[in-house]
C-alpha atoms as a PDB file:
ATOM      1  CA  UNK A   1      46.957 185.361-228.702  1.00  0.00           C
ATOM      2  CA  UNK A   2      49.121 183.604-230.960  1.00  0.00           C
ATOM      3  CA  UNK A   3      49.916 179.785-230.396  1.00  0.00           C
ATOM      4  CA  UNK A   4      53.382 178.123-231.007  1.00  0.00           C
ATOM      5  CA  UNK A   5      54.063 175.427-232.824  1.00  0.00           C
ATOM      6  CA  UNK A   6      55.799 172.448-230.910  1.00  0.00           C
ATOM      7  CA  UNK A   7      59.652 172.685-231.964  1.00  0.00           C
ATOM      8  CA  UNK A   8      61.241 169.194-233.604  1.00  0.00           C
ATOM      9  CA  UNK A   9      63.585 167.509-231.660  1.00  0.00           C
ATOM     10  CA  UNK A  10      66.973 167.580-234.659  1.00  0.00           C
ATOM     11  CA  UNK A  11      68.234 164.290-235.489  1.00  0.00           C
ATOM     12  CA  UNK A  12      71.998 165.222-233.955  1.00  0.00           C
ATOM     13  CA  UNK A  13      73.822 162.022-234.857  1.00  0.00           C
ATOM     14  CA  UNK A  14      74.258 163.101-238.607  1.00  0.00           C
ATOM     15  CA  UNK A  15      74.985 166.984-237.879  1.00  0.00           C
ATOM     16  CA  UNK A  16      77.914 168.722-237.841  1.00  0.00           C
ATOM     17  CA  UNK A  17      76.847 171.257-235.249  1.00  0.00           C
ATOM     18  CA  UNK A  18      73.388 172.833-234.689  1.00  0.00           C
ATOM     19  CA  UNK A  19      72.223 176.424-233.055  1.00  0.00           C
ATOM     20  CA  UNK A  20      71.845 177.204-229.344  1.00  0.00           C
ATOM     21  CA  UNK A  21      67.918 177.306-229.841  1.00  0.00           C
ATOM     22  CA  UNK A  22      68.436 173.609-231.206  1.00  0.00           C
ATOM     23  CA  UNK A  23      70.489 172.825-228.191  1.00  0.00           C
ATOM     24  CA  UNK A  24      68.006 174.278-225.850  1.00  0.00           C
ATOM     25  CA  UNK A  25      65.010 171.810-227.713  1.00  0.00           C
ATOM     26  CA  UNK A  26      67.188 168.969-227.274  1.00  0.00           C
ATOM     27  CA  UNK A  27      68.124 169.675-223.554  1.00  0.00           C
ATOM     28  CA  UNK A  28      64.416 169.848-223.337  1.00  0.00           C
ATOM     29  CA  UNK A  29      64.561 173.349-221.815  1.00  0.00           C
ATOM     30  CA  UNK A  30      63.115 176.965-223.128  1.00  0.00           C
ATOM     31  CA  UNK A  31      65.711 179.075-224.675  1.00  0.00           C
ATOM     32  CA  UNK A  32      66.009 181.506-221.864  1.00  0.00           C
ATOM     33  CA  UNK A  33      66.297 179.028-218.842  1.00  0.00           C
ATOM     34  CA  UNK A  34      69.027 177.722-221.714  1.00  0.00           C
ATOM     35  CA  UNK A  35      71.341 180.815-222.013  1.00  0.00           C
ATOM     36  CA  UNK A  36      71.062 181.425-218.255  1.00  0.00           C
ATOM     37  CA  UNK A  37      72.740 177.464-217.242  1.00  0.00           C
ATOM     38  CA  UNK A  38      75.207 179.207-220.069  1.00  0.00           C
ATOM     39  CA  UNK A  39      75.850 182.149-218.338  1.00  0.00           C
ATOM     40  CA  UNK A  40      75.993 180.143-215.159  1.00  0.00           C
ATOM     41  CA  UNK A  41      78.940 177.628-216.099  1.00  0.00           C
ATOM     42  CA  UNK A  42      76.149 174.599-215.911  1.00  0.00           C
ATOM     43  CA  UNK A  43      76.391 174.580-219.751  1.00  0.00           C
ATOM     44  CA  UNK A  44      79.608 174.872-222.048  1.00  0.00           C
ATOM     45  CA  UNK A  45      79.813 178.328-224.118  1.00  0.00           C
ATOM     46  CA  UNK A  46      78.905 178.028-227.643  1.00  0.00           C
ATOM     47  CA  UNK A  47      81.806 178.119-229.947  1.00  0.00           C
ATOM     48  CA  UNK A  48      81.390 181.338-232.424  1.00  0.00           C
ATOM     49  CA  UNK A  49      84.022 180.719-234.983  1.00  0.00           C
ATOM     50  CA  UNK A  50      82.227 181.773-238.084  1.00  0.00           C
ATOM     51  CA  UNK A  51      79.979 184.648-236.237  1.00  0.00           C
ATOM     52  CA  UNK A  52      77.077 182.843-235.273  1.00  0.00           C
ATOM     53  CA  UNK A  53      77.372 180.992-232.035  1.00  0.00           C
ATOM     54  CA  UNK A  54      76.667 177.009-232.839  1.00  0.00           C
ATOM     55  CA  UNK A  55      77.278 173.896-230.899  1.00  0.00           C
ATOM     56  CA  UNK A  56      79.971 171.440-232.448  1.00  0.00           C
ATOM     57  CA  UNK A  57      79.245 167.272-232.241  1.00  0.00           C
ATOM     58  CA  UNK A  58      81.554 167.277-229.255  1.00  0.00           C
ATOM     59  CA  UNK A  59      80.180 170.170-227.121  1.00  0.00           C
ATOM     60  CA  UNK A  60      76.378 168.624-228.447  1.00  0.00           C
ATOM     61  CA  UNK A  61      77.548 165.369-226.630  1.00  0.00           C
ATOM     62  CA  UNK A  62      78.991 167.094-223.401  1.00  0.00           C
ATOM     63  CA  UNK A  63      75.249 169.372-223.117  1.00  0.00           C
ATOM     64  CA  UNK A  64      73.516 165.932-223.119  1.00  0.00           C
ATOM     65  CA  UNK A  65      75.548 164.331-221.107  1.00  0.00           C
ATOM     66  CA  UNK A  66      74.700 166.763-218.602  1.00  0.00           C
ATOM     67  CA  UNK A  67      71.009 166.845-218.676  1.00  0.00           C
ATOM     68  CA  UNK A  68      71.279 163.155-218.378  1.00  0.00           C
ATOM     69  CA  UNK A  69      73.763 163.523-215.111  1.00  0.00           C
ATOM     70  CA  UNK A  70      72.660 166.478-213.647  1.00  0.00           C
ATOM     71  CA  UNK A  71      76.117 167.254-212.830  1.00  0.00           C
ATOM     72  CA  UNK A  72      77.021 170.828-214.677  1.00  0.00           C
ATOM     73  CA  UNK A  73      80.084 171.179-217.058  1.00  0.00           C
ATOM     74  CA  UNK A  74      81.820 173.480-213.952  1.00  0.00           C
ATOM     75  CA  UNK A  75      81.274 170.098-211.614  1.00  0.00           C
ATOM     76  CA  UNK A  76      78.549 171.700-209.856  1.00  0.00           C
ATOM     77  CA  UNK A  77      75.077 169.596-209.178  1.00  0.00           C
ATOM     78  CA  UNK A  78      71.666 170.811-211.308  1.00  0.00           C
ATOM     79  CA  UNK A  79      68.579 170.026-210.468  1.00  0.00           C
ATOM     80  CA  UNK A  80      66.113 169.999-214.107  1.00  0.00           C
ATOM     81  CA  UNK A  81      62.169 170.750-213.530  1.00  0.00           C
ATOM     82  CA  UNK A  82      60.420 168.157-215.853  1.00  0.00           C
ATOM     83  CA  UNK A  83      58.651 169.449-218.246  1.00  0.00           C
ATOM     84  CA  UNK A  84      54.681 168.605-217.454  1.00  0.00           C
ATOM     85  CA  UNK A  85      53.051 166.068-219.605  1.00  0.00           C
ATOM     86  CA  UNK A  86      50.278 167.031-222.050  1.00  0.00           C
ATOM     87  CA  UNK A  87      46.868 165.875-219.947  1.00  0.00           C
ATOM     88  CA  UNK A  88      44.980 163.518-221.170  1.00  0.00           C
ATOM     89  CA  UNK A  89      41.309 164.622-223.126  1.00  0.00           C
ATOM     90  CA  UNK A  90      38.770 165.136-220.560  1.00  0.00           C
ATOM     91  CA  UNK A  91      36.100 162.785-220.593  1.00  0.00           C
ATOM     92  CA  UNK A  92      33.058 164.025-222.683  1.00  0.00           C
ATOM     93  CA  UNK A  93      30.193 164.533-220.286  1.00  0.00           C
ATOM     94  CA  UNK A  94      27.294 162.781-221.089  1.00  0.00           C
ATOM     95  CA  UNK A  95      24.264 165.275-222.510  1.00  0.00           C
ATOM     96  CA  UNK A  96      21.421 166.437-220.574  1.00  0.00           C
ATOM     97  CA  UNK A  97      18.972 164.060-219.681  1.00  0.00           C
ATOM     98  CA  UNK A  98      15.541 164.613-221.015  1.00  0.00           C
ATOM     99  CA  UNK A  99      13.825 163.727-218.044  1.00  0.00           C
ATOM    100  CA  UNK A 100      15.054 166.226-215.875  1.00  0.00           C
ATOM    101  CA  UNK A 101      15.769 169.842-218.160  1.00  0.00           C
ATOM    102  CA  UNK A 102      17.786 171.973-216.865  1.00  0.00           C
ATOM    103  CA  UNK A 103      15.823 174.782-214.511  1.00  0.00           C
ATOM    104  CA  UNK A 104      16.520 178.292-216.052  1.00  0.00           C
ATOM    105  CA  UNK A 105      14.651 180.340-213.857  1.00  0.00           C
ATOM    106  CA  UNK A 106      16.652 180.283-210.816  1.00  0.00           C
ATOM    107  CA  UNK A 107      19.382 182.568-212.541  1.00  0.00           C
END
């Protein structure tokens, strides 16, 4: 079973336009639940000048602005899951005590 690696948030205010997978990591969404708010009309369309599809400073502004608002770029109201928090550590549980070992035979 392979593990990912957390994906880095893009520092957007000195780009000129960034991926869709960067858009999805900075909408704080999964790539998939991404491309379907695209297909929906929550999300603008990607422009795709140059071949690959990327999302210009303007249209990176207009995404954000709607997973702040919740209010989709077709007017329409979305409701965002937050993502769950990493849990804290459990609590290491203290070792056996001596006194009392553990009693093997009734397995």
């Amino acid at each position: 079973m392979s593990r990912k690696k957390p994906a880095t948030v893009p520092d957007v205010s000195r780009m000129a336009a960034i991926s869709v997978s960067a858009m999805a990591v900075l909408c704080q969404l999964s790539r998939s639940r991404f491309h379907s708010l695209v297909r929906a009309g929550v999300f603008p369309k990607p422009k795709q000048d140059r071949g690959r599809p990327h999302y210009p400073h303007d249209l990176i502004q207009k995404c954000l602005d709607i997973r702040r608002t919740g209010i989709g770029a077709d007017g329409s109201v979305v409701l965002f899951n937050r993502r769950p928090e990493k849990k804290a550590a459990r609590p290491a549980t203290a070792p056996p005590s001596a006194e009392y070992p553990p009693n093997w035979s009734s397995r």
